[in-house]
Protein backbone atom coordinates (compact mmCIF):
# COMPACT_ATOMS: atom_id res chain seq x y z
CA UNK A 1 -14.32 0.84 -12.93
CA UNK A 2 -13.20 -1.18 -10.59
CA UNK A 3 -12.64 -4.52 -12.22
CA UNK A 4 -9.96 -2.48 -14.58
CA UNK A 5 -8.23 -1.71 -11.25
CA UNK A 6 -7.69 -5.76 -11.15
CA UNK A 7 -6.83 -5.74 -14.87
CA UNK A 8 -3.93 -3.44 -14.29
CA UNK A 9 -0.73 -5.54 -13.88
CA UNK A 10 0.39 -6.10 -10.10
CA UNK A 11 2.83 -3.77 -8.17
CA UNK A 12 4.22 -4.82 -4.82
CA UNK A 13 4.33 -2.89 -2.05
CA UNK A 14 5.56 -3.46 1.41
CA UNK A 15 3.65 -4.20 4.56
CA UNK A 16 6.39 -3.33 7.66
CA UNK A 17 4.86 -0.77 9.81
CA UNK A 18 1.58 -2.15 9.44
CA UNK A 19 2.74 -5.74 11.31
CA UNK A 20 4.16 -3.70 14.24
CA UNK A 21 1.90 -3.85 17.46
CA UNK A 22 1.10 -0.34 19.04
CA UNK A 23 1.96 -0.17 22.09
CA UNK A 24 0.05 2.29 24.29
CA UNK A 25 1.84 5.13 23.42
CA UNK A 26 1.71 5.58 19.99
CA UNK A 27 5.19 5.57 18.26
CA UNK A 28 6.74 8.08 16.78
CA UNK A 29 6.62 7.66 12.42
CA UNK A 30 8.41 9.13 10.25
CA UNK A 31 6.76 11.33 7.69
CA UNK A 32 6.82 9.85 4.05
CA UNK A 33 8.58 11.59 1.92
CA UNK A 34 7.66 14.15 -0.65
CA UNK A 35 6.25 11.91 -3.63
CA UNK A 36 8.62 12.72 -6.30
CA UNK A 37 8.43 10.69 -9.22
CA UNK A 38 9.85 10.15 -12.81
CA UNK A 39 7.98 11.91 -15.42
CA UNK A 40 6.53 8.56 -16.59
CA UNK A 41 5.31 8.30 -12.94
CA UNK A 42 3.86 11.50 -11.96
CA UNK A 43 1.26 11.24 -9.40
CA UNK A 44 -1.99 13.52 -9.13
CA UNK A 45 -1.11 16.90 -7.13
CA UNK A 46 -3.78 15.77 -4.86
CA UNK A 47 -2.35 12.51 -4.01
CA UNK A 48 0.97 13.60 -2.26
CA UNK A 49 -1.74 15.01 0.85
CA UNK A 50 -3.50 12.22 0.97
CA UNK A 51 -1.37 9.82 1.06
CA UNK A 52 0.48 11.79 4.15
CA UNK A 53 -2.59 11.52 6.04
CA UNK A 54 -3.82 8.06 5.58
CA UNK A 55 -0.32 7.41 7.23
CA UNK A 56 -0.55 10.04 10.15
CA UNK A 57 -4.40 9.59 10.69
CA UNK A 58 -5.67 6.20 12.09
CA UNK A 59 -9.24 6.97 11.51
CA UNK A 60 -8.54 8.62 8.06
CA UNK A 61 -6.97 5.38 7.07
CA UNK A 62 -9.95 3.17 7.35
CA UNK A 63 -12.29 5.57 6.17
CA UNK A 64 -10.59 5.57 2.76
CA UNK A 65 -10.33 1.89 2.44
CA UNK A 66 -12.98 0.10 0.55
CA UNK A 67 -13.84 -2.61 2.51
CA UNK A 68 -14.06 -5.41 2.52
CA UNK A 69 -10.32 -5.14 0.89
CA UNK A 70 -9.75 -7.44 -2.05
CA UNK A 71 -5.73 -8.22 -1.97
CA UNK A 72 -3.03 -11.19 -2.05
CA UNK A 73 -1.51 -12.58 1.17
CA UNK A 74 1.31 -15.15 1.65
CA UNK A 75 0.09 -18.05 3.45
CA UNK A 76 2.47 -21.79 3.82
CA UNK A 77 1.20 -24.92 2.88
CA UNK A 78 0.91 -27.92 4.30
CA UNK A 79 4.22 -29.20 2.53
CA UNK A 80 6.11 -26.35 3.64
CA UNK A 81 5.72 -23.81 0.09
CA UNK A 82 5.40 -20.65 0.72
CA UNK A 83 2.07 -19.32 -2.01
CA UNK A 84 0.04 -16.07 -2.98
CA UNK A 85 -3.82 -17.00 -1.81
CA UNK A 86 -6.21 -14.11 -2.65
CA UNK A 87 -7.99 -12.62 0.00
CA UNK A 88 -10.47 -9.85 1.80
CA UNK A 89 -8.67 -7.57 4.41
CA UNK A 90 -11.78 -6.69 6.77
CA UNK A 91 -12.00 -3.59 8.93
CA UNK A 92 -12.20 -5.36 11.86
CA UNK A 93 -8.52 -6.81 11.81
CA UNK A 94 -7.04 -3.86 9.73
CA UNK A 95 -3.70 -2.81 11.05
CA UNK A 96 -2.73 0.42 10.78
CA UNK A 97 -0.07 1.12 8.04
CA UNK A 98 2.88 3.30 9.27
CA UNK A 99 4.53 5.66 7.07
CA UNK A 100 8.05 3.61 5.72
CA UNK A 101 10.85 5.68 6.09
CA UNK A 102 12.76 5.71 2.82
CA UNK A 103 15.65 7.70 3.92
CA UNK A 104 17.11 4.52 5.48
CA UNK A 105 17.53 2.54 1.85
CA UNK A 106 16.28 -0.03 3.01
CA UNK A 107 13.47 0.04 0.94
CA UNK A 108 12.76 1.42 -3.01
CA UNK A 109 9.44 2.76 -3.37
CA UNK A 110 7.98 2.45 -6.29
CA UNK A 111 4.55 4.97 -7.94
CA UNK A 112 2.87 4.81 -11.11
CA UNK A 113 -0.44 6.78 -11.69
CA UNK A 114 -2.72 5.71 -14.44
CA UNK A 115 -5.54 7.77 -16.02
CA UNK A 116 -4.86 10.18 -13.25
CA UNK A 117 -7.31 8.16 -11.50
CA UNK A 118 -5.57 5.37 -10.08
CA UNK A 119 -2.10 5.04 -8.27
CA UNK A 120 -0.37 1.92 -7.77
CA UNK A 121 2.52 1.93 -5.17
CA UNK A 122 5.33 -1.10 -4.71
CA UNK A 123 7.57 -0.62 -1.96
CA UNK A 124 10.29 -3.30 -2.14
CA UNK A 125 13.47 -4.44 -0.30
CA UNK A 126 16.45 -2.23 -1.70
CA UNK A 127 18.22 -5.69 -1.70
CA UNK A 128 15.93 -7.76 -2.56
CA UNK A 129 13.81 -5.89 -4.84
CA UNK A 130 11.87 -9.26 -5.86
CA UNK A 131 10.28 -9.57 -2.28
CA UNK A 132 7.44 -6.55 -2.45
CA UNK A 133 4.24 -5.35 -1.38
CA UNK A 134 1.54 -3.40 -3.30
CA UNK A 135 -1.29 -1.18 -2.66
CA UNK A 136 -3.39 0.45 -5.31
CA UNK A 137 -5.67 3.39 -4.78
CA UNK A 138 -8.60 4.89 -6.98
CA UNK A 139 -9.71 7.92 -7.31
CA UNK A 140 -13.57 7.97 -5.45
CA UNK A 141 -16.76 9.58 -7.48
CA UNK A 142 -16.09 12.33 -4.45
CA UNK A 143 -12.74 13.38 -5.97
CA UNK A 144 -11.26 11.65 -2.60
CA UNK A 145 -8.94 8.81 -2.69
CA UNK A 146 -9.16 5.45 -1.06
CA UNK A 147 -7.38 2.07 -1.17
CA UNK A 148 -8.84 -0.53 -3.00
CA UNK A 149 -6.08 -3.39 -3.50
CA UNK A 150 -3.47 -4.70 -0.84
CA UNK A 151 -1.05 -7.48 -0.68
CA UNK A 152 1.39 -7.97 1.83
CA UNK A 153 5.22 -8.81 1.42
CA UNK A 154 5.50 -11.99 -0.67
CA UNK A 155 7.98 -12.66 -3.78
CA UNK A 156 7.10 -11.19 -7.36
């Protein structure tokens, strides 16, 4: 089930809060907003809570993650090109991933659910909606969610 996850065509989503350092304090987030979504793009009931607390809850996070993380990053080569390398996110350097605070427009948030099992999420740059991250989540055999697919901010 799975490998269809990877089959599914890529979504980008973005990656801010998650490269900010905490500082010993933890900052203040804003909460995401309500998911509201076109009727082509309607997102499991259950998904909206989740999806608040895996960005309030540190510890909620990574125990919905299925690690290690399969997922794209953006790495430059030797010549100077920026390119997409595949990779494995590991618990042990995880960084937690702030709610984004779409009020701002700043950023377009993209949600499409599929077989009301999975839910792929691009959050983009309002004005430069080619640069993108993505995250895709599956529904677990529990009925929970997790996230099983990451790549950080790179263009699409």
């Amino acid at each position: 089930m799975r490998n269809l996850l990877f089959i599914i065509s890529a979504i980008g989503i973005l990656w801010l809060a998650a490269c900010r350092e905490r500082s010993t304090a933890p900052p203040t987030s804003p909460s995401p907003p309500p998911l509201s979504s076109t009727p082509e793009e309607e997102v499991p009931a259950d998904f909206a809570a989740f999806y608040r607390q895996f960005h309030a809850d540190s510890v909620f996070q990574v125990q919905h993650i299925s690690w290690p993380l399969p997922g794209q990053v953006t790495a430059q080569e030797p010549d100077g090109r920026w390119k997409r390398k595949s990779t494995y996110w590991e618990r042990s350097t995880w960084r937690f991933q702030h709610a984004v605070d779409f009020s701002t427009g700043e950023f377009k948030r993209q949600l499409r659910a599929m077989e009301d099992q999975y839910v792929v999420e691009i959050i983009a740059y309002a004005s430069a909606p080619n640069y993108a991250l993505e995250r895709r989540f599956m529904r677990r055999s529990d009925g929970n969610w997790e996230l099983v697919y990451y790549a950080d901010m790179q263009e699409r």
